[in-house]
N, C-alpha and C. Protein backbone atom coordinates (compact mmCIF):
# COMPACT_ATOMS: atom_id res chain seq x y z
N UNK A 1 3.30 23.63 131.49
CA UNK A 1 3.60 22.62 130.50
C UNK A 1 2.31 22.09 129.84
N UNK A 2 1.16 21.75 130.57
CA UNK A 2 -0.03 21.49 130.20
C UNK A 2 -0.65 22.37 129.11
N UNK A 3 -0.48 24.00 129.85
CA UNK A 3 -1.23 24.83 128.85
C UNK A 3 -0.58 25.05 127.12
N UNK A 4 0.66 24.78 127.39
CA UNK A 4 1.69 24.46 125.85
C UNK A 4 1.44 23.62 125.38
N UNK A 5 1.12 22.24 125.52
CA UNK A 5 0.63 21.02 124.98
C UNK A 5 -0.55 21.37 124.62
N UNK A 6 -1.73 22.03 125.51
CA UNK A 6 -2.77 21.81 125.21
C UNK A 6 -2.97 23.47 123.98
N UNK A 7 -1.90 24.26 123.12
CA UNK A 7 -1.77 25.13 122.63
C UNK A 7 -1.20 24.25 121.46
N UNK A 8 -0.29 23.47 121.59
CA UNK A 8 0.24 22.91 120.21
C UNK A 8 -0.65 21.72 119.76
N UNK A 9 -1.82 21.26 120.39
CA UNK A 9 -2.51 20.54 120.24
C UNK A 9 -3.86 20.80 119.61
N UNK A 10 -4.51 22.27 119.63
CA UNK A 10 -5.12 23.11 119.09
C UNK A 10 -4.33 23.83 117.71
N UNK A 11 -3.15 23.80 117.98
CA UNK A 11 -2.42 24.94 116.55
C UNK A 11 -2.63 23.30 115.54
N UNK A 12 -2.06 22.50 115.85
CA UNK A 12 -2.13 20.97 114.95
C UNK A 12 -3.68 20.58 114.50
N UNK A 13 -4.55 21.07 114.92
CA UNK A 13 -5.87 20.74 114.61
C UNK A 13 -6.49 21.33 113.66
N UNK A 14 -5.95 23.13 114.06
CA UNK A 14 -6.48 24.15 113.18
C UNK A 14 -5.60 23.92 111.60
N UNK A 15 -4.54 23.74 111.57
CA UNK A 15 -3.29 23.24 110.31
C UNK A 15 -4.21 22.53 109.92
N UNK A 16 -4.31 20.88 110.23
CA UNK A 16 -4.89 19.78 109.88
C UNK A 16 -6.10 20.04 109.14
N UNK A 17 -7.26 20.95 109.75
CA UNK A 17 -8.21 20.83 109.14
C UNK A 17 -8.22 22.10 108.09
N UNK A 18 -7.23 23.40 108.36
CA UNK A 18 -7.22 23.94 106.98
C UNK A 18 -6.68 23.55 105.62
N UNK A 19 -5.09 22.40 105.98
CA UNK A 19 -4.63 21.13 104.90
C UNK A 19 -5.77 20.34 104.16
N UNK A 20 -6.99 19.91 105.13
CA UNK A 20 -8.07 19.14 104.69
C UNK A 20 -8.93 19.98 103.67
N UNK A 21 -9.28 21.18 104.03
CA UNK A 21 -9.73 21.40 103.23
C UNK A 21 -9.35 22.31 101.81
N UNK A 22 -8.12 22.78 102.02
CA UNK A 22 -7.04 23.54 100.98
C UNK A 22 -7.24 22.08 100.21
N UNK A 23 -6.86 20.86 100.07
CA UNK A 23 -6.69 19.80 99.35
C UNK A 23 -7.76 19.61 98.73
N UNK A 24 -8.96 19.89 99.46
CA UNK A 24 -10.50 19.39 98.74
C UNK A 24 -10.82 20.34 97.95
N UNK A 25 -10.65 21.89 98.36
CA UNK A 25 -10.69 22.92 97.12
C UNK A 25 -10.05 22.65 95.98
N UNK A 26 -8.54 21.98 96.55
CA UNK A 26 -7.87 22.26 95.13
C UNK A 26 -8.10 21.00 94.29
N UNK A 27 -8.55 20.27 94.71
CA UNK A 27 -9.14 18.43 93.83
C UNK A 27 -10.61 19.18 93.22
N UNK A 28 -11.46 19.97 93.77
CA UNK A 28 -12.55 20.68 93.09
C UNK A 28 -13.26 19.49 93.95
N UNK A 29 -13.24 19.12 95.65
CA UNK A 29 -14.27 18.40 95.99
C UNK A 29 -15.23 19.66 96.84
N UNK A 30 -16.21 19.24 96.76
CA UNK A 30 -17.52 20.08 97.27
C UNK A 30 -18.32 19.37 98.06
N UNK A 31 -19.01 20.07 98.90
CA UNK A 31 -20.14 19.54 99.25
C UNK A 31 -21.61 20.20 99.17
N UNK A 32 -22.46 19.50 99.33
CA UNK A 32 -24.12 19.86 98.70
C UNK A 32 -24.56 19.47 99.92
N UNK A 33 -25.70 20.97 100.61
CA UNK A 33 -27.01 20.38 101.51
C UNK A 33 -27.50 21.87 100.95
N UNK A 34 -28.64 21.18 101.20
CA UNK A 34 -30.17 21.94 100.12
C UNK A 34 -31.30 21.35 101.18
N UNK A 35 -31.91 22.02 101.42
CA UNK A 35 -33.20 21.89 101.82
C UNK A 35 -34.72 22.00 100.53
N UNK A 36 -35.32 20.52 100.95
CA UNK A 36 -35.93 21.02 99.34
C UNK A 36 -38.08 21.51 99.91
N UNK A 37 -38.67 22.17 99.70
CA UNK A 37 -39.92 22.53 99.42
C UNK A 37 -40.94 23.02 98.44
N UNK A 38 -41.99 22.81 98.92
CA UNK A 38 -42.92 23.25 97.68
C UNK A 38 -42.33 24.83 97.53
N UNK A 39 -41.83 25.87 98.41
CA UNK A 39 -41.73 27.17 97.97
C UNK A 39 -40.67 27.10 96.58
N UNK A 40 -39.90 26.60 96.41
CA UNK A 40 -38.95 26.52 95.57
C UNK A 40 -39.35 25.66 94.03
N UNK A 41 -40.75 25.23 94.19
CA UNK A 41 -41.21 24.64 92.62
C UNK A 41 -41.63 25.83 92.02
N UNK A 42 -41.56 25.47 90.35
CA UNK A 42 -42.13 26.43 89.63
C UNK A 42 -43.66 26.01 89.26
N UNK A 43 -44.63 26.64 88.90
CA UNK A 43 -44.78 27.57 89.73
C UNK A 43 -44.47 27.19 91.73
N UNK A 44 -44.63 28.45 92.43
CA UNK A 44 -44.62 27.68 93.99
C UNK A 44 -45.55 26.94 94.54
N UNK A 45 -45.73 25.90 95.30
CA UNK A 45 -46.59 25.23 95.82
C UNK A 45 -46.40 25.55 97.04
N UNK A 46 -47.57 25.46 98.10
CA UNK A 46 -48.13 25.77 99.27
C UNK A 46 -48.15 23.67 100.22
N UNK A 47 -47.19 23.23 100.59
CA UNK A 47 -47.37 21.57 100.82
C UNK A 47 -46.69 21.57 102.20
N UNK A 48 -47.12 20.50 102.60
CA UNK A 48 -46.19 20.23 104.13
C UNK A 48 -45.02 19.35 103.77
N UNK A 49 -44.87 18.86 102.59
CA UNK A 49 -43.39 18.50 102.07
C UNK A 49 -42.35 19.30 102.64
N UNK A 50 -41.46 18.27 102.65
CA UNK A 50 -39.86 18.81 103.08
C UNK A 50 -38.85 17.96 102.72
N UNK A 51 -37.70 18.05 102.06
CA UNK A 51 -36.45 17.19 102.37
C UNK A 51 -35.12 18.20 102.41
N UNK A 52 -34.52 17.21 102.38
CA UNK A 52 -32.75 17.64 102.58
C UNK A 52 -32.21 17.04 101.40
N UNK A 53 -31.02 17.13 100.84
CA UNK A 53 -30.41 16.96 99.93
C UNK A 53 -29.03 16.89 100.39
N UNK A 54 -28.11 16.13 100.46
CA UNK A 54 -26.91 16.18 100.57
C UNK A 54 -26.13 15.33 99.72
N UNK A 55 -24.73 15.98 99.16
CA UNK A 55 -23.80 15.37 98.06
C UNK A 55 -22.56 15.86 98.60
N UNK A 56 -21.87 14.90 97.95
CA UNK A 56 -20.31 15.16 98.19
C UNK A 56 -20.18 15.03 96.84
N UNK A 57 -18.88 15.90 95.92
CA UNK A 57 -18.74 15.66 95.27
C UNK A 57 -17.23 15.42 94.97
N UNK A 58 -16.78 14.45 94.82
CA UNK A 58 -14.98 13.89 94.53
C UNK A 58 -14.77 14.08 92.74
N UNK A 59 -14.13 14.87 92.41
CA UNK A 59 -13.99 14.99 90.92
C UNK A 59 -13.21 14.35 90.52
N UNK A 60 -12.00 13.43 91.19
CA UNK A 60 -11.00 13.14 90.98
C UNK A 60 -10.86 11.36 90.61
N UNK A 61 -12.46 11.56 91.68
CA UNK A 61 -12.73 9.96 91.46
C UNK A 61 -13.98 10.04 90.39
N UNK A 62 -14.65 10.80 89.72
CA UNK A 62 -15.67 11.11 89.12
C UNK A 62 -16.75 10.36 89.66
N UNK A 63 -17.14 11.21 90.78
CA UNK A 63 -18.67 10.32 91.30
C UNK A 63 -18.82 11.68 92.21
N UNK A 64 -20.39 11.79 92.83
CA UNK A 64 -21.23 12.35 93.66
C UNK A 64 -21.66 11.43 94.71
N UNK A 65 -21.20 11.52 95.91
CA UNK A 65 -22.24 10.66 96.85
C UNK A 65 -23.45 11.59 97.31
N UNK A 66 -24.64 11.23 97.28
CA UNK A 66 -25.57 11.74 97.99
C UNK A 66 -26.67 10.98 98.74
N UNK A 67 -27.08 11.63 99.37
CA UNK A 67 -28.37 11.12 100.55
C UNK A 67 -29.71 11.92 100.28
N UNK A 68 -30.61 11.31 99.97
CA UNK A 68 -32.02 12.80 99.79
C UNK A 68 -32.96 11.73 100.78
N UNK A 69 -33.56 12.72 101.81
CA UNK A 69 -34.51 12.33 102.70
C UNK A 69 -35.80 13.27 102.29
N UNK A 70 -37.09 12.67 102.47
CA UNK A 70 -38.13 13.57 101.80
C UNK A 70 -39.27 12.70 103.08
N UNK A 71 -40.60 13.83 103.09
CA UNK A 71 -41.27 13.42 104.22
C UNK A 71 -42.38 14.22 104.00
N UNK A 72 -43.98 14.03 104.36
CA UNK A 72 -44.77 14.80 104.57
C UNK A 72 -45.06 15.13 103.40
N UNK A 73 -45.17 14.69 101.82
CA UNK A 73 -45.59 14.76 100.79
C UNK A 73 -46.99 14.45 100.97
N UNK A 74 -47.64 15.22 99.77
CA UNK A 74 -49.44 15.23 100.13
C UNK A 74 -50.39 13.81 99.07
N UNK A 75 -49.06 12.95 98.91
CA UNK A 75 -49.46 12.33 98.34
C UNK A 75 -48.22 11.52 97.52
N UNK A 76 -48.23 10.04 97.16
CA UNK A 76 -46.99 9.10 97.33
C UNK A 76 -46.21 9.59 96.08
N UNK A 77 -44.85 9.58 96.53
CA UNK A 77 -43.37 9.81 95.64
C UNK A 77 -43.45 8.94 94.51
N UNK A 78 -43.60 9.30 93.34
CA UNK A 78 -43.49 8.71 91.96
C UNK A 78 -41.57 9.02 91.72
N UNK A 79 -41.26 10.00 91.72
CA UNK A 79 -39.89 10.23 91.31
C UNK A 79 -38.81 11.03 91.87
N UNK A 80 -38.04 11.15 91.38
CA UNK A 80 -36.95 12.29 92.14
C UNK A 80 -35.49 12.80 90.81
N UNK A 81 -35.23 13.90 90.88
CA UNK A 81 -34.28 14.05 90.00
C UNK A 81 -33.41 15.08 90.05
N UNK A 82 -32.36 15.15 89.27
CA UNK A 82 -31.45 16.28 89.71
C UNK A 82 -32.14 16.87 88.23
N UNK A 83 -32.21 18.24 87.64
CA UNK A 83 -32.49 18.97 86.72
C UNK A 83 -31.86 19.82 86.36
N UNK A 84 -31.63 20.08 84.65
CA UNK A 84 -30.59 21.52 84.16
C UNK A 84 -31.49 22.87 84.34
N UNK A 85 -31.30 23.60 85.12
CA UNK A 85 -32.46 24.80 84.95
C UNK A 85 -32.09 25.88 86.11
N UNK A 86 -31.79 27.30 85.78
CA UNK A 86 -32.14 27.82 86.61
C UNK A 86 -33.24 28.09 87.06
N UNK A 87 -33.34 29.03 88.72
CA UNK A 87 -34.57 28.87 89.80
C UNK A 87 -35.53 29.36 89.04
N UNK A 88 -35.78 29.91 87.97
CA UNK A 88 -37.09 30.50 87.79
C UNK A 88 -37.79 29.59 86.98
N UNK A 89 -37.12 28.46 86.68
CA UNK A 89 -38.23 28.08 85.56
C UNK A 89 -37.50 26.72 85.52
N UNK A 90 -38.51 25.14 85.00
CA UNK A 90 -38.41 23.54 85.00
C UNK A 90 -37.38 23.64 83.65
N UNK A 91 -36.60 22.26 84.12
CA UNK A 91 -35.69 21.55 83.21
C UNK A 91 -35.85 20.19 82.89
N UNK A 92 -35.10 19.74 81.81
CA UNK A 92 -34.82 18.78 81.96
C UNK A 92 -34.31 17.98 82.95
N UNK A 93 -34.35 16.50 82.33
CA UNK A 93 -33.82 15.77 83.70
C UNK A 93 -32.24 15.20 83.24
N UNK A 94 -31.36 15.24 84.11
CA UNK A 94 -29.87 14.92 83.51
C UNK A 94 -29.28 13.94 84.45
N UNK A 95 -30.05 13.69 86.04
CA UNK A 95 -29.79 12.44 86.65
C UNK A 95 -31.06 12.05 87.25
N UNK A 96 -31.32 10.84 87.00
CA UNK A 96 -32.65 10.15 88.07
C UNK A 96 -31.94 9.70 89.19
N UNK A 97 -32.73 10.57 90.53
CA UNK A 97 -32.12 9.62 91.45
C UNK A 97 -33.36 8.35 91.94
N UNK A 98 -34.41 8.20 92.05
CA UNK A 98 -35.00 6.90 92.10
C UNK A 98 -36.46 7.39 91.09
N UNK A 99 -37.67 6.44 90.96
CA UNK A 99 -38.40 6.37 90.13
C UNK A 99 -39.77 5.06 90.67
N UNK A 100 -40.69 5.58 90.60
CA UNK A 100 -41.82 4.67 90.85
C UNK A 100 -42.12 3.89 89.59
N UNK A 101 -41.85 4.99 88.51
CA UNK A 101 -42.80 5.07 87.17
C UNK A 101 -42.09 4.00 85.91
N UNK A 102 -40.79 3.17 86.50
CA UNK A 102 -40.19 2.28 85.53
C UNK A 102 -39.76 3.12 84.11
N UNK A 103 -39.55 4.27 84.93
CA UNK A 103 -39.15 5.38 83.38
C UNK A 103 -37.68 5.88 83.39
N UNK A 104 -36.58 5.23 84.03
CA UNK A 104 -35.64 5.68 84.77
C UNK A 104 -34.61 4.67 83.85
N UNK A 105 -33.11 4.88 83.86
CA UNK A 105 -32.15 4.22 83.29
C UNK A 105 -31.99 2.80 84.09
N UNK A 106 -31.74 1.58 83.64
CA UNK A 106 -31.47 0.61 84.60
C UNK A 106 -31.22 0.88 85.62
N UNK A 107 -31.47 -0.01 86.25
CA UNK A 107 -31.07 -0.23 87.89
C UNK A 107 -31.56 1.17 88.89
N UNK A 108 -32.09 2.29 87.92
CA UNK A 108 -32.36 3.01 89.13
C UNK A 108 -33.35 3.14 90.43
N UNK A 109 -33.47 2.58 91.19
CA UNK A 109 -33.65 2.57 93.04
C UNK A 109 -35.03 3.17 92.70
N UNK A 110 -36.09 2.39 93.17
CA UNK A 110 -37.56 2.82 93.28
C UNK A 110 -37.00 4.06 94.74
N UNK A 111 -38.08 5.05 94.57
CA UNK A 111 -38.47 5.84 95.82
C UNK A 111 -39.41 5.16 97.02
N UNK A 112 -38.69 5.61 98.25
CA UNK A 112 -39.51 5.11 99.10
C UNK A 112 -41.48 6.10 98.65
N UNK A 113 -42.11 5.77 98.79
CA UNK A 113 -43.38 6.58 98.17
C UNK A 113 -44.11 7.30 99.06
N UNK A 114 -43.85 6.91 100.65
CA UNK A 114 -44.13 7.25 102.24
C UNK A 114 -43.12 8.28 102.68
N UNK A 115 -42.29 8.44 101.52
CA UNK A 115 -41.48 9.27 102.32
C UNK A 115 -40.21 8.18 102.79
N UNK A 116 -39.15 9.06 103.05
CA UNK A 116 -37.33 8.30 103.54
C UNK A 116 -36.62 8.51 103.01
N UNK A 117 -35.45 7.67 102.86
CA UNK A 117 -33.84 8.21 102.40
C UNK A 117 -33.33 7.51 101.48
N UNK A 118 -33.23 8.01 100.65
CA UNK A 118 -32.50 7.30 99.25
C UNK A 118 -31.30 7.56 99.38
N UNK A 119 -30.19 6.73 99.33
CA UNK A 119 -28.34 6.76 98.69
C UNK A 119 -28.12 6.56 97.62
N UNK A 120 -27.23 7.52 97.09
CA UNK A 120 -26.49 6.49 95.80
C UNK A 120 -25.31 7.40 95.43
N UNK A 121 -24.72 7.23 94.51
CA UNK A 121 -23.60 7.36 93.42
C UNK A 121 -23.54 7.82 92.56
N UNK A 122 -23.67 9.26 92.30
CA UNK A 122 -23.42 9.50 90.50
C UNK A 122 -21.99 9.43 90.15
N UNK A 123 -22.10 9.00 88.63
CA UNK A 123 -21.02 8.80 87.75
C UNK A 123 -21.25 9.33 86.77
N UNK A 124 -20.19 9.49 85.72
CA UNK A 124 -20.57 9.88 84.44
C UNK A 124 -21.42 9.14 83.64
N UNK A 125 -21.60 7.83 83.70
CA UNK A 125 -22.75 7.09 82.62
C UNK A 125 -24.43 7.27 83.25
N UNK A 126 -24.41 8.24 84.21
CA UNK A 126 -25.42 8.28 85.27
C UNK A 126 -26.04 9.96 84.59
N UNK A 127 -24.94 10.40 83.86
CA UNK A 127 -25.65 12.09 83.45
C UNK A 127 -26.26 11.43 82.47
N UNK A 128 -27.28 12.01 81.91
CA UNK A 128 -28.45 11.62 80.80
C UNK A 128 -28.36 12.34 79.72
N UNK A 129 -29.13 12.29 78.67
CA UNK A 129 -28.87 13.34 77.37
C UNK A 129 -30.28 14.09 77.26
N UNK A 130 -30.86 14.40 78.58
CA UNK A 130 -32.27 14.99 78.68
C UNK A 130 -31.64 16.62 78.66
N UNK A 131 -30.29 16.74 78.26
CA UNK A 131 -30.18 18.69 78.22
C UNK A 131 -29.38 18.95 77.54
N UNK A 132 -29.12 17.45 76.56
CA UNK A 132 -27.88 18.34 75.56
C UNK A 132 -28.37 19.38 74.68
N UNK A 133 -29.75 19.51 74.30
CA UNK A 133 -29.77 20.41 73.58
C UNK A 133 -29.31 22.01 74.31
N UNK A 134 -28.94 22.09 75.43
CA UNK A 134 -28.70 22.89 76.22
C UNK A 134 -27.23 23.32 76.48
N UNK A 135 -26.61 21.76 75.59
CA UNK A 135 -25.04 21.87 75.90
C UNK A 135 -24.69 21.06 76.94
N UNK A 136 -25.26 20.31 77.41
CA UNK A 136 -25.13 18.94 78.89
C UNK A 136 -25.35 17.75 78.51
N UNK A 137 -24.50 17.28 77.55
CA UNK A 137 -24.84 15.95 76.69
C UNK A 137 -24.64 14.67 77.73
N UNK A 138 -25.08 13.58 77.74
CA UNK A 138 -24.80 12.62 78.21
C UNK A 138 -23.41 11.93 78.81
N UNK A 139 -22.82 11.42 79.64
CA UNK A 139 -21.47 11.00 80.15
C UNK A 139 -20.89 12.88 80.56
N UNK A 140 -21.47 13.71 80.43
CA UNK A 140 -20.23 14.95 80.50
C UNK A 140 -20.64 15.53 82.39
N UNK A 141 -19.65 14.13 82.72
CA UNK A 141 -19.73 14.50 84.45
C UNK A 141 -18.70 16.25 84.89
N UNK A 142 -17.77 15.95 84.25
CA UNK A 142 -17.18 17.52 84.47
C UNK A 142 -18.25 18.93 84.08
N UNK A 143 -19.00 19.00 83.08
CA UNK A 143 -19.90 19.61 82.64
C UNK A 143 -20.61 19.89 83.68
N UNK A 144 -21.56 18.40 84.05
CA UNK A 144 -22.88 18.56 85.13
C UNK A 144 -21.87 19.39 86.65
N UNK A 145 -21.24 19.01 86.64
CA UNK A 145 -20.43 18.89 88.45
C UNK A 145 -20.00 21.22 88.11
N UNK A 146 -19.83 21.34 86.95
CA UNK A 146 -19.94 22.68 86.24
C UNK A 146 -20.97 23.31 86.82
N UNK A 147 -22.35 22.81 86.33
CA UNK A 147 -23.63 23.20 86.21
C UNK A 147 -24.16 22.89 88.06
N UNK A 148 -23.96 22.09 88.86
CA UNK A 148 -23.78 22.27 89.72
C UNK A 148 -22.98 23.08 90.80
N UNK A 149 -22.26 23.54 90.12
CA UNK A 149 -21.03 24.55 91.30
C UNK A 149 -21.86 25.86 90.76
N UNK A 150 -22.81 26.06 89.65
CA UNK A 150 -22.96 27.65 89.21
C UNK A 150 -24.26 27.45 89.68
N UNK A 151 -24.99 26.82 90.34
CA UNK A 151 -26.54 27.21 90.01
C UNK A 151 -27.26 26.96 89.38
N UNK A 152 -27.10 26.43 88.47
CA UNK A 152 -27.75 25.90 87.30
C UNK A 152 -28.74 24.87 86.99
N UNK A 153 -28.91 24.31 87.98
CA UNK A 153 -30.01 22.82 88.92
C UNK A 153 -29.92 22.39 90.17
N UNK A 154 -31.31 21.90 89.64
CA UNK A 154 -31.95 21.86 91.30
C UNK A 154 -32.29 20.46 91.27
N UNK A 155 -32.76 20.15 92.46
CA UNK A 155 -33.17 18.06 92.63
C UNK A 155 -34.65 18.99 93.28
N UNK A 156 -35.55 17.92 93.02
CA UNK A 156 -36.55 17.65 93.51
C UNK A 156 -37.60 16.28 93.85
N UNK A 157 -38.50 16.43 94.24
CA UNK A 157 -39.06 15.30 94.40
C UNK A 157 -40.75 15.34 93.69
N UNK A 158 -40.88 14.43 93.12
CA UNK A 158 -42.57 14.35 92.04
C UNK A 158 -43.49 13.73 92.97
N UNK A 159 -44.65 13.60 93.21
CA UNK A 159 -45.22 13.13 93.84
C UNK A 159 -47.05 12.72 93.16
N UNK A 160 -47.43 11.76 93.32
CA UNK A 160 -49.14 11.47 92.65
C UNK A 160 -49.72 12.51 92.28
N UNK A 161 -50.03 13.21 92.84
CA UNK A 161 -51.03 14.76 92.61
C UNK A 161 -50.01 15.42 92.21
N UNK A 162 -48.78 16.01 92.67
CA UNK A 162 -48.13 16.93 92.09
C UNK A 162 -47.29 16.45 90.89
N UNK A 163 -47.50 16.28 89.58
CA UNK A 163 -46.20 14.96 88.87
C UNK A 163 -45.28 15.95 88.51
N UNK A 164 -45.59 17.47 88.16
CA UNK A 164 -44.36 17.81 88.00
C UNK A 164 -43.39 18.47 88.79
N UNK A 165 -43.81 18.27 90.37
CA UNK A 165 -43.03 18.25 91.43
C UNK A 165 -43.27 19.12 92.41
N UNK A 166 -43.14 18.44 93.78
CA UNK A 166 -44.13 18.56 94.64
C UNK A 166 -42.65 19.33 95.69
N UNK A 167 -41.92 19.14 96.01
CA UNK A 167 -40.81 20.14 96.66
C UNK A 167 -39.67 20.31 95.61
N UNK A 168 -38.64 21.21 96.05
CA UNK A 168 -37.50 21.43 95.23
C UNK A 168 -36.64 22.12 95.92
N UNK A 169 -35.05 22.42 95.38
CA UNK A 169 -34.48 22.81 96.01
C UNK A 169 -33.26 23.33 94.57
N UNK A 170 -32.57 24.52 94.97
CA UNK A 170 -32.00 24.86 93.64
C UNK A 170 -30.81 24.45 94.51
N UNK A 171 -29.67 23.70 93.85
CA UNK A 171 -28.70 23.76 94.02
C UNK A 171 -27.25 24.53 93.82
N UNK A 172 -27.10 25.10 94.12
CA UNK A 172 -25.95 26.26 94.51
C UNK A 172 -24.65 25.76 95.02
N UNK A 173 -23.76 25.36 94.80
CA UNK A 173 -22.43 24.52 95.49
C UNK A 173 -21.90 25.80 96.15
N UNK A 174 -21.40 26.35 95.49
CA UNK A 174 -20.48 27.89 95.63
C UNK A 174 -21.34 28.59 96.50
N UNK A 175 -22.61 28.70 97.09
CA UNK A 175 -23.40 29.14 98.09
C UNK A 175 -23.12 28.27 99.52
N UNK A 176 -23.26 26.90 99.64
CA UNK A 176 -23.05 25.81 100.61
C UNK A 176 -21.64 25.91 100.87
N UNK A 177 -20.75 26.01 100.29
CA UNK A 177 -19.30 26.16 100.78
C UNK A 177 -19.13 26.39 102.61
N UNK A 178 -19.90 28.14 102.52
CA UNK A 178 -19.22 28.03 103.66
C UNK A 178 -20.33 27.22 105.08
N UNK A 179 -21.39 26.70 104.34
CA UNK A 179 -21.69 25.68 105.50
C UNK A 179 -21.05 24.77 106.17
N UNK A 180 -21.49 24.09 107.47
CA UNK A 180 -20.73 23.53 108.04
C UNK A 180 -21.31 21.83 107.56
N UNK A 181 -20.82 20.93 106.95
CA UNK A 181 -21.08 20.15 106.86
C UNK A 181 -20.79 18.74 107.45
């Protein structure tokens, strides 16, 4: 009797969590972890930098939650950003996630400059018009969350000596899928 309970108690788990995620495919929710380094800037940099990158993305509610932790930069965090560009070559910027340099849309969250963990929220008034000439105009969160599921940008982090960016990480959604998050 035990081993039947403890069989329909496993079959209910495996259901449950394939329901969980059949529902999040079909809402178009995703999730993002990226590891970011100097190997991945253009050109590559050689740094003891490192972070992580993680996003959720809910389309339904139009927002991104993410977390970026960064550490071991060769010198203090001026900025951080998500960018339109594939891996071979710099983009524009289409979300700031924090900013030393007071060059950022209201309210956006100084970087810790020592290194740590930034949170926040993208929304659609949060995409920028730094890539419409590219076709990624400002407010077009379905667009960016697009350009995110194909590859198409990466987040990185800027730093004093390095300003046009000292780690990176290309973001790939449709690659992270089958991670375990």
């Amino acid at each position: 009797m035990r081993t039947l309970r403890f069989k329909l108690a496993i079959a209910v788990a495996v259901v449950s969590a394939l329901t969980v995620g059949a529902i999040a495919m079909a809402t178009g929710d995703r999730s993002i972890d990226e590891d970011l380094t100097g190997y991945e800037e253009v050109p590559a940099l050689s740094t003891p930098g490192v972070g992580e990158f993680h996003a959720f993305i809910n389309k339904s509610a139009q927002e991104i939650r993410y977390r970026l932790t960064f550490s071991r930069l060769e010198s203090a965090a001026t900025q951080s950003h998500i960018h339109f560009e594939n891996a071979t070559n710099n983009g524009p910027i289409v979300v700031f996630l924090c900013t030393n340099l007071g060059n950022g849309p209201a309210g956006t969250q100084g970087c810790p400059a020592n290194g740590g963990t930034i949170t926040g929220t993208i929304r659609p008034a949060d995409v920028g018009a730094g890539a419409a000439a590219q076709g990624l105009a400002a407010g077009e969160f379905d667009e960016f969350v697009r350009a995110l599921q194909s590859g198409a940008t990466y987040v990185n982090v800027h730093s004093a000596d390095r300003p046009s960016g000292e780690i990176r990480a290309q973001i790939d959604v449709d690659r992270d899928r089958g991670r375990h998050h």
